[in-house]
Every structure is written in structure tokens, then in C-alpha cells.
Protein backbone atom coordinates (compact mmCIF):
# COMPACT_ATOMS: atom_id res chain seq x y z
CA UNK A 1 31.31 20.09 98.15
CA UNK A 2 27.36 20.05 97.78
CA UNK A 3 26.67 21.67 101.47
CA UNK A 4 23.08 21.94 100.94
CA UNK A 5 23.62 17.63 100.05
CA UNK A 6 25.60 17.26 103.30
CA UNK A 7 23.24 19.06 105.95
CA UNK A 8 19.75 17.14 104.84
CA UNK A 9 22.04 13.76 104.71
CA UNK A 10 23.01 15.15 108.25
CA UNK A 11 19.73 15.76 109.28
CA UNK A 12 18.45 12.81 108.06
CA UNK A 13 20.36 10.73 110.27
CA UNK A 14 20.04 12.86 113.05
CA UNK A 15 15.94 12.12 112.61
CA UNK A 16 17.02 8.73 112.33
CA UNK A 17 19.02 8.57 115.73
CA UNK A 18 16.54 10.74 117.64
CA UNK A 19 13.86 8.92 116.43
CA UNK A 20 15.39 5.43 118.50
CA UNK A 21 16.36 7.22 120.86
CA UNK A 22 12.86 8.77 121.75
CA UNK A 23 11.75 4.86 121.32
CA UNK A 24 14.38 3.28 123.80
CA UNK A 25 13.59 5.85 126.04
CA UNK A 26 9.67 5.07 126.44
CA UNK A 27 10.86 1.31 126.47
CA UNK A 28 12.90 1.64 129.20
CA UNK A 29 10.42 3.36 131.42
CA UNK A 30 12.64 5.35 133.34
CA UNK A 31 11.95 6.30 137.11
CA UNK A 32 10.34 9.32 137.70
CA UNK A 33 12.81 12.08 139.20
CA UNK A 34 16.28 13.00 138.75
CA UNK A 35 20.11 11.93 140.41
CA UNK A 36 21.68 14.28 142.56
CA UNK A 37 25.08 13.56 143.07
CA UNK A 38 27.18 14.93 146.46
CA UNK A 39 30.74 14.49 147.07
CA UNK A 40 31.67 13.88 150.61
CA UNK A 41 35.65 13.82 151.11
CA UNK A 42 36.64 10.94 148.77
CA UNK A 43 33.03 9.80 149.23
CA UNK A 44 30.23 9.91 146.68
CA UNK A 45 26.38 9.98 147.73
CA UNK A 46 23.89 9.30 145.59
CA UNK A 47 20.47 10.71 146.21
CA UNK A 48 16.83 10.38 144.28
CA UNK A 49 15.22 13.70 143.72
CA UNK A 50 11.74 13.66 142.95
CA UNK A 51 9.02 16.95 142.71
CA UNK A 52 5.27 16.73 143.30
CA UNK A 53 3.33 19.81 141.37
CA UNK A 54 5.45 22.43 142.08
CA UNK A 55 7.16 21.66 145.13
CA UNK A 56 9.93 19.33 145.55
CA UNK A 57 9.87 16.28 147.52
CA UNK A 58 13.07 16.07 150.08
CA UNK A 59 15.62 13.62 148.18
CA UNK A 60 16.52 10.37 149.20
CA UNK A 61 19.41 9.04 149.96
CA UNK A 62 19.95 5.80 147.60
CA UNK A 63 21.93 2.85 149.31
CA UNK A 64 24.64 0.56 147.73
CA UNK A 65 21.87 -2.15 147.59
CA UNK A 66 19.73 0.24 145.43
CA UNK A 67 22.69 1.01 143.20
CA UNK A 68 20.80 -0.36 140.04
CA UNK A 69 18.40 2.89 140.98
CA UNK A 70 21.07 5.54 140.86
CA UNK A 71 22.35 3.66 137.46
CA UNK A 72 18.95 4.00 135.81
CA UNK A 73 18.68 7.22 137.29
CA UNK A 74 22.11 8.52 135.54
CA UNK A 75 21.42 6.57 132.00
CA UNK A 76 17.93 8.65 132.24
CA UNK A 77 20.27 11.85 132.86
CA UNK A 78 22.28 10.98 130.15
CA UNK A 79 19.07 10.03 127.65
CA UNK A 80 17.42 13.61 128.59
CA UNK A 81 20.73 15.39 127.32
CA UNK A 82 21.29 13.44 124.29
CA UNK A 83 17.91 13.56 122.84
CA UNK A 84 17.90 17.56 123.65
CA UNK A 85 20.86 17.42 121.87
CA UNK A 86 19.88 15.79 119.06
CA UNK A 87 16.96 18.18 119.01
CA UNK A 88 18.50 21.11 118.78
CA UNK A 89 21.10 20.16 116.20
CA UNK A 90 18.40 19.46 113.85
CA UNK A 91 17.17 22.59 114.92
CA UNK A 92 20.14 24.07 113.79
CA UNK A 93 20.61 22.75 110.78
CA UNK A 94 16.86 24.18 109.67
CA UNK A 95 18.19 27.38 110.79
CA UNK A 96 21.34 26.75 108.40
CA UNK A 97 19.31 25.70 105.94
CA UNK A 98 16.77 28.85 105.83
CA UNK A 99 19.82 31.25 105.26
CA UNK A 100 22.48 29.53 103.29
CA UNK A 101 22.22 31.04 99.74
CA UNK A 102 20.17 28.42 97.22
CA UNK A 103 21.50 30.35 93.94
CA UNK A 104 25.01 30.36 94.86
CA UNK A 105 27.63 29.89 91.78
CA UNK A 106 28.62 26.70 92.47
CA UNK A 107 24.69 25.70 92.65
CA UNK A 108 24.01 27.33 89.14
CA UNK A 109 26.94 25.44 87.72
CA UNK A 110 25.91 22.05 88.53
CA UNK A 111 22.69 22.63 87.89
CA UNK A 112 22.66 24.64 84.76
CA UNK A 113 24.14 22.29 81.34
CA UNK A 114 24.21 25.26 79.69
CA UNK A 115 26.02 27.28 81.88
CA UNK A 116 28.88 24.69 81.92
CA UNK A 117 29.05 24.34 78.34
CA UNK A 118 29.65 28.23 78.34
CA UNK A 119 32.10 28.71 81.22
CA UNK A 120 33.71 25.47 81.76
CA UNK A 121 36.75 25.78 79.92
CA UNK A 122 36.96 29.04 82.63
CA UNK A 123 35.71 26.96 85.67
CA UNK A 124 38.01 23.63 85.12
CA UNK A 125 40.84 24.25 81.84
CA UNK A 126 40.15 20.55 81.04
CA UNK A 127 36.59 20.80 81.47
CA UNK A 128 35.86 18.59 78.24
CA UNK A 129 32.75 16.71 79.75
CA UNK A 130 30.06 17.59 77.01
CA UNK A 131 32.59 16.33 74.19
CA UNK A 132 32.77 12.69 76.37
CA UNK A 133 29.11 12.80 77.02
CA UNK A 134 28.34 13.11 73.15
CA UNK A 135 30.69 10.08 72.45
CA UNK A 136 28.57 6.67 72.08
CA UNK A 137 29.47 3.78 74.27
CA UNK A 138 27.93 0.53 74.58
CA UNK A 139 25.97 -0.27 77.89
CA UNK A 140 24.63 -3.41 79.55
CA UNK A 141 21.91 -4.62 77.89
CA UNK A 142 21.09 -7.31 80.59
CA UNK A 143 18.09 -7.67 82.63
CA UNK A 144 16.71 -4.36 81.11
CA UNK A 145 13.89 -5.13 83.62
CA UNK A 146 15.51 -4.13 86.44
CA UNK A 147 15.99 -0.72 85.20
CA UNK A 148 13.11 0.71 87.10
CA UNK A 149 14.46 3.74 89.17
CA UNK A 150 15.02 6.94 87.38
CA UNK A 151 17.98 9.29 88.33
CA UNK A 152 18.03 13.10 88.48
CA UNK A 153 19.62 12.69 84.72
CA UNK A 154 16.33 11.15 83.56
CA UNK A 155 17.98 7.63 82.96
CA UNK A 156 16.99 4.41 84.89
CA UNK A 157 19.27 2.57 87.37
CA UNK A 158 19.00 -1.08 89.15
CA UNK A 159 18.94 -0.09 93.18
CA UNK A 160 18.20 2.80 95.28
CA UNK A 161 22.10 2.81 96.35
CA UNK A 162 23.01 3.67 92.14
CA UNK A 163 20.16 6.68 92.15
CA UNK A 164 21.89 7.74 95.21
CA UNK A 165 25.05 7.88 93.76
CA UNK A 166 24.28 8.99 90.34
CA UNK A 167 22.50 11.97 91.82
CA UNK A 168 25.22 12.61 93.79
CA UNK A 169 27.45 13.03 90.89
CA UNK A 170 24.62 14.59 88.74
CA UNK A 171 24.54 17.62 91.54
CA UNK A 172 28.23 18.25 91.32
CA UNK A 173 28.05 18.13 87.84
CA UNK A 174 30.60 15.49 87.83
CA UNK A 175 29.95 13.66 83.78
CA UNK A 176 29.39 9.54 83.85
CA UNK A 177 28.02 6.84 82.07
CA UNK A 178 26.11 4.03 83.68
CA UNK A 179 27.31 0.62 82.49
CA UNK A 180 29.39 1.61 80.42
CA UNK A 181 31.35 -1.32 78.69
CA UNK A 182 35.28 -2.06 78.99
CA UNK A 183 37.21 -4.68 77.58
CA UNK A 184 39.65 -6.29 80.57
CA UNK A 185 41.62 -9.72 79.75
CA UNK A 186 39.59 -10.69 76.58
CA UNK A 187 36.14 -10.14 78.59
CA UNK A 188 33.37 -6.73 78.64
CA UNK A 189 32.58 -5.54 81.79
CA UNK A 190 29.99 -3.03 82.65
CA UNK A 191 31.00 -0.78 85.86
CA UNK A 192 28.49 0.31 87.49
CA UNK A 193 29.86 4.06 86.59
CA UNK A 194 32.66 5.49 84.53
CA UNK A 195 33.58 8.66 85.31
CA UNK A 196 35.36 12.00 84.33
CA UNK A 197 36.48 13.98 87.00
CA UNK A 198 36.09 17.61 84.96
CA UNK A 199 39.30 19.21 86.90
CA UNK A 200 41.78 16.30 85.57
CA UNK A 201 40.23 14.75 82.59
CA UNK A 202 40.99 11.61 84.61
CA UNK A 203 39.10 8.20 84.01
CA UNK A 204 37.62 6.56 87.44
CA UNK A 205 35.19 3.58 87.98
CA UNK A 206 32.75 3.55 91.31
CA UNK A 207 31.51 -0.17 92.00
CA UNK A 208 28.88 -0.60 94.46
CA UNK A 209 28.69 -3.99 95.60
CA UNK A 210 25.03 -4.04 97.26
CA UNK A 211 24.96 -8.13 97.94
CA UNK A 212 27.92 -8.33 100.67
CA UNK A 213 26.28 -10.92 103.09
CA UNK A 214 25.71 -12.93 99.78
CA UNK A 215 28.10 -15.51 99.70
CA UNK A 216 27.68 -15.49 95.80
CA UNK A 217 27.63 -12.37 95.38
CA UNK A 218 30.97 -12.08 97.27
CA UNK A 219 32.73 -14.91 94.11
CA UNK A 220 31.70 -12.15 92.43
CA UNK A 221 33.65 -9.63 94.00
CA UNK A 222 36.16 -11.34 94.82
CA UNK A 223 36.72 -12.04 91.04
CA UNK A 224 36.51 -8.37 90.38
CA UNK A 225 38.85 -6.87 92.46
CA UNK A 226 41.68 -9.42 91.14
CA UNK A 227 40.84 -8.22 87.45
CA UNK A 228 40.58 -4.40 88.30
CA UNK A 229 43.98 -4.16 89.36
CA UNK A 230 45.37 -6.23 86.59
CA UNK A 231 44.32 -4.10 84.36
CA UNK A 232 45.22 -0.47 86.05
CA UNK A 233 42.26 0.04 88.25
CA UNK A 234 43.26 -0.13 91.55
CA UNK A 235 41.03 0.90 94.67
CA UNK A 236 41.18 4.70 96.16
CA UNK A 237 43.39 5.56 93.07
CA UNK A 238 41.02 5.23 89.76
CA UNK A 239 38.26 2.59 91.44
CA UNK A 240 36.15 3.63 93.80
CA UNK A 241 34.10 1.09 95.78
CA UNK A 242 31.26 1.59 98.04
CA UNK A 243 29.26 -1.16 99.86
CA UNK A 244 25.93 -2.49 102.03
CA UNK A 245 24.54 -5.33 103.73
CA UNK A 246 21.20 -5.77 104.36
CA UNK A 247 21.77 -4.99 107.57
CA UNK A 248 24.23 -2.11 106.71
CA UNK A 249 22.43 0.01 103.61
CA UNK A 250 24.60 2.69 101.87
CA UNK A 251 23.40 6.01 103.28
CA UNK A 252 23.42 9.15 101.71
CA UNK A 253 26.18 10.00 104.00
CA UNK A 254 28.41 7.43 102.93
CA UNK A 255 28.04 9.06 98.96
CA UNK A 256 28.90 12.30 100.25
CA UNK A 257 31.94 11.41 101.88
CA UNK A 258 33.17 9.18 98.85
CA UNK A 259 32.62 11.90 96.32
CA UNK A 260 34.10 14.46 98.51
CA UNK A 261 37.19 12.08 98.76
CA UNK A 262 37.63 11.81 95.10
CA UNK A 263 36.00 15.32 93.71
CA UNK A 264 35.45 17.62 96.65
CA UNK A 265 37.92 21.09 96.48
């Protein structure tokens, strides 16, 4: 597992969530002051605290009628300790991220082609991923105008989602080939990626379906994932499937976790 890949994706949507929560919390215009709460036998009391300068004002005791006060009061209470939360675990990842070791082993091994050539056979015994590499293979030749987003690899994908996972699987030096054909029921397909996980030598596809509030897109689909598994590619055993909405994107997050299902340790 890339844990350098994790935190930023981490921290990245802890900026995100901080971010509206800082914006909610100027929308909502909170009232000034803070809740005191004061149990009385089986009773609760609510009461509004407010300070002036440096010296407290006396608190108030809030009525039944002005319940809607001590409710705004508490959500405040609750806003102040999230966002301080959020704070500080971004804080903490920084701090993580200032003394984790960059040039670990498993760093230099993804990174370095060379490296893996020389020790893979060490690393993974059926580490054969430079052999596969070297092997031509036809790719998708359509809409070669789309192809407008380069990878870490140096080749050019369709959609943000592919560079994210491509990278993903560049970084853990996990081999594939981008629309790569395959013959199924008479027919050439072109996966989005085929890939060799180094430790098994076994074959898996990753689909990302990036259209899913499309209702054509979703024929499409639908049509896919009834000729994947008659022809041995079933999902979460050799197919792996990720997918977004407009309203849902594919997040870093979500490549981490699928990779880490398939080829994490």
C-alpha cells in the first residue's frame, strides 16, 4: 500500500470537508456565545452564555419557547468541534507527512524500472511484468482525439478518472495496458485496463464506467457486465469496476481502496 498516496488522498478530502464546513458555518450565522448545559434532578436547563471583552456576561436562562436558541446554540457547539477537528487532522497528517521516509524500498521499487527488472524475480517469484510489457497488443484506435490527458507512464488517457487510476497502478508498479483488445463471443473489446498483478501472474480487467446517470451509457453497461461473465470475467474476482456520476466523481480515495483490495499486502 502507497501510504504517502493514501494520506494526501486523505488530506485532500479533509480540505474538501473543512472547506464546507467553514462555508455552512458563516451561512448559518450562528448566535454569538456559547450553551451551558445544567442538570437539575431529572431536569435539564439550558442557559446562553455570552462574554463582553474580557468579562463574562451572567448567562441566561433559555425557556422552552426559545428552544430553537439552545438548538442553534448546540449545532454551533458541535460546528466549533468538528471544524477544530478537521483542522488538526490535517495538521497531523503534514506532520506525518514531514517524517515518513520518501526513499523507502517499497518507494524505490515502484518507482525505479530498472530496479524491478533487477530484483523482481527476488521481490515477487512470478514477477514477469517487463516480458508482458514488451509483448505487442492491439489498442483502440477510436476517437484518438480524446486521448488528451497524459499519465505518469507518459501515455494519453480519455478522463481524469483513467489518469487517476493508471497512476495509481503506475506508483505500485503494478504492469497494464490501456485498451488493450480481447476477443469475447466473436466481438473485440477494449477494457479500459488489463492488468498483471506481479505477485500471481494473474490476468484482471478494471472498467470504469464514468456515464452512470446516462441512460445510454447504462445499455452500455448493462451489455457489458452480461458478456464479462460469460466469458470468465466476473466482478471482484478478475474484473474490477469502479464508477461516478456527475454528481458522484471517482475520488482518489475510491482508487486507493480498489487497488488495495485487489493488490495491497
Amino acid at each position: 500500500m502507497d501510504i504517502t498516496a493514501l494520506m494526501l488522498a486523505e488530506r485532500e478530502k479533509l480540505e474538501k470537508r473543512l472547506a464546507q464546513e467553514l462555508y455552512e458555518y458563516e451561512k448559518a450565522k450562528y448566535p454569538e456565545g456559547r450553551l451551558k448545559i445544567k442538570k437539575d434532578g431529572i431536569y435539564v436547563k439550558y442557559y446562553h452564555v455570552r462574554s463582553s471583552g474580557s468579562k463574562k456576561v451572567p448567562r441566561t436562562y433559555i425557556s422552552k419557547k426559545d428552544i430553537k436558541l439552545a438548538q442553534s446554540l448546540a449545532m454551533k457547539a458541535y460546528k466549533d468541534r468538528l471544524i477544530y477537528s478537521l483542522k488538526h487532522e490535517i495538521q497531523a497528517i503534514d506532520a506525518y507527512l514531514r517524517l515518513y521516509p520518501k526513499d523507502n524500498g517499497d518507494a524505490l521499487f515502484r518507482i525505479s524500472p530498472t530496479i524491478r527488472e533487477l530484483i523482481g524475480s527476488e521481490v515477487f517469484p512470478q514477477f514477469d511484468a517487463e516480458n508482458w510489457l514488451q509483448e505487442p497488443y492491439d489498442q483502440s484506435t477510436e476517437y484518438p482525439e480524446d486521448l488528451k490527458l497524459m499519465t505518469m507512464k507518459g501515455h494519453y488517457v480519455r478522463s481524469k478518472s483513467e489518469v487517476m487510476i493508471a497512476d495509481e497502478l503506475y506508483r505500485r508498479g503494478i504492469p497494464y495496458r490501456y485498451e488493450c483488445a480481447i476477443e469475447l463471443e466473436g466481438e473485440t473489446i477494449y477494457p479500459d485496463f488489463t492488468i498483471l498483478d506481479p505477485k500471481t501472474g494473474k490476468i484482471y480487467l478494471w472498467e470504469h464506467f464514468g456515464l452512470m446517470d446516462s441512460p445510454k451509457y447504462i445499455s452500455k453497461f448493462q451489455y457489458k457486465m452480461g458478456l464479462y461473465p460469460r466469458n470468465g470475467y466476473v466482478p471482484q474476482i478478475n474484473l474490477i469496476c469502479t464508477f461516478e456520476t456527475e454528481a458522484n466523481p471517482l475520488t482518489s480515495v475510491n482508487v486507493i481502496d480498489m487497488a488495495d483490495r485487489y493488490f495491497g499486502e
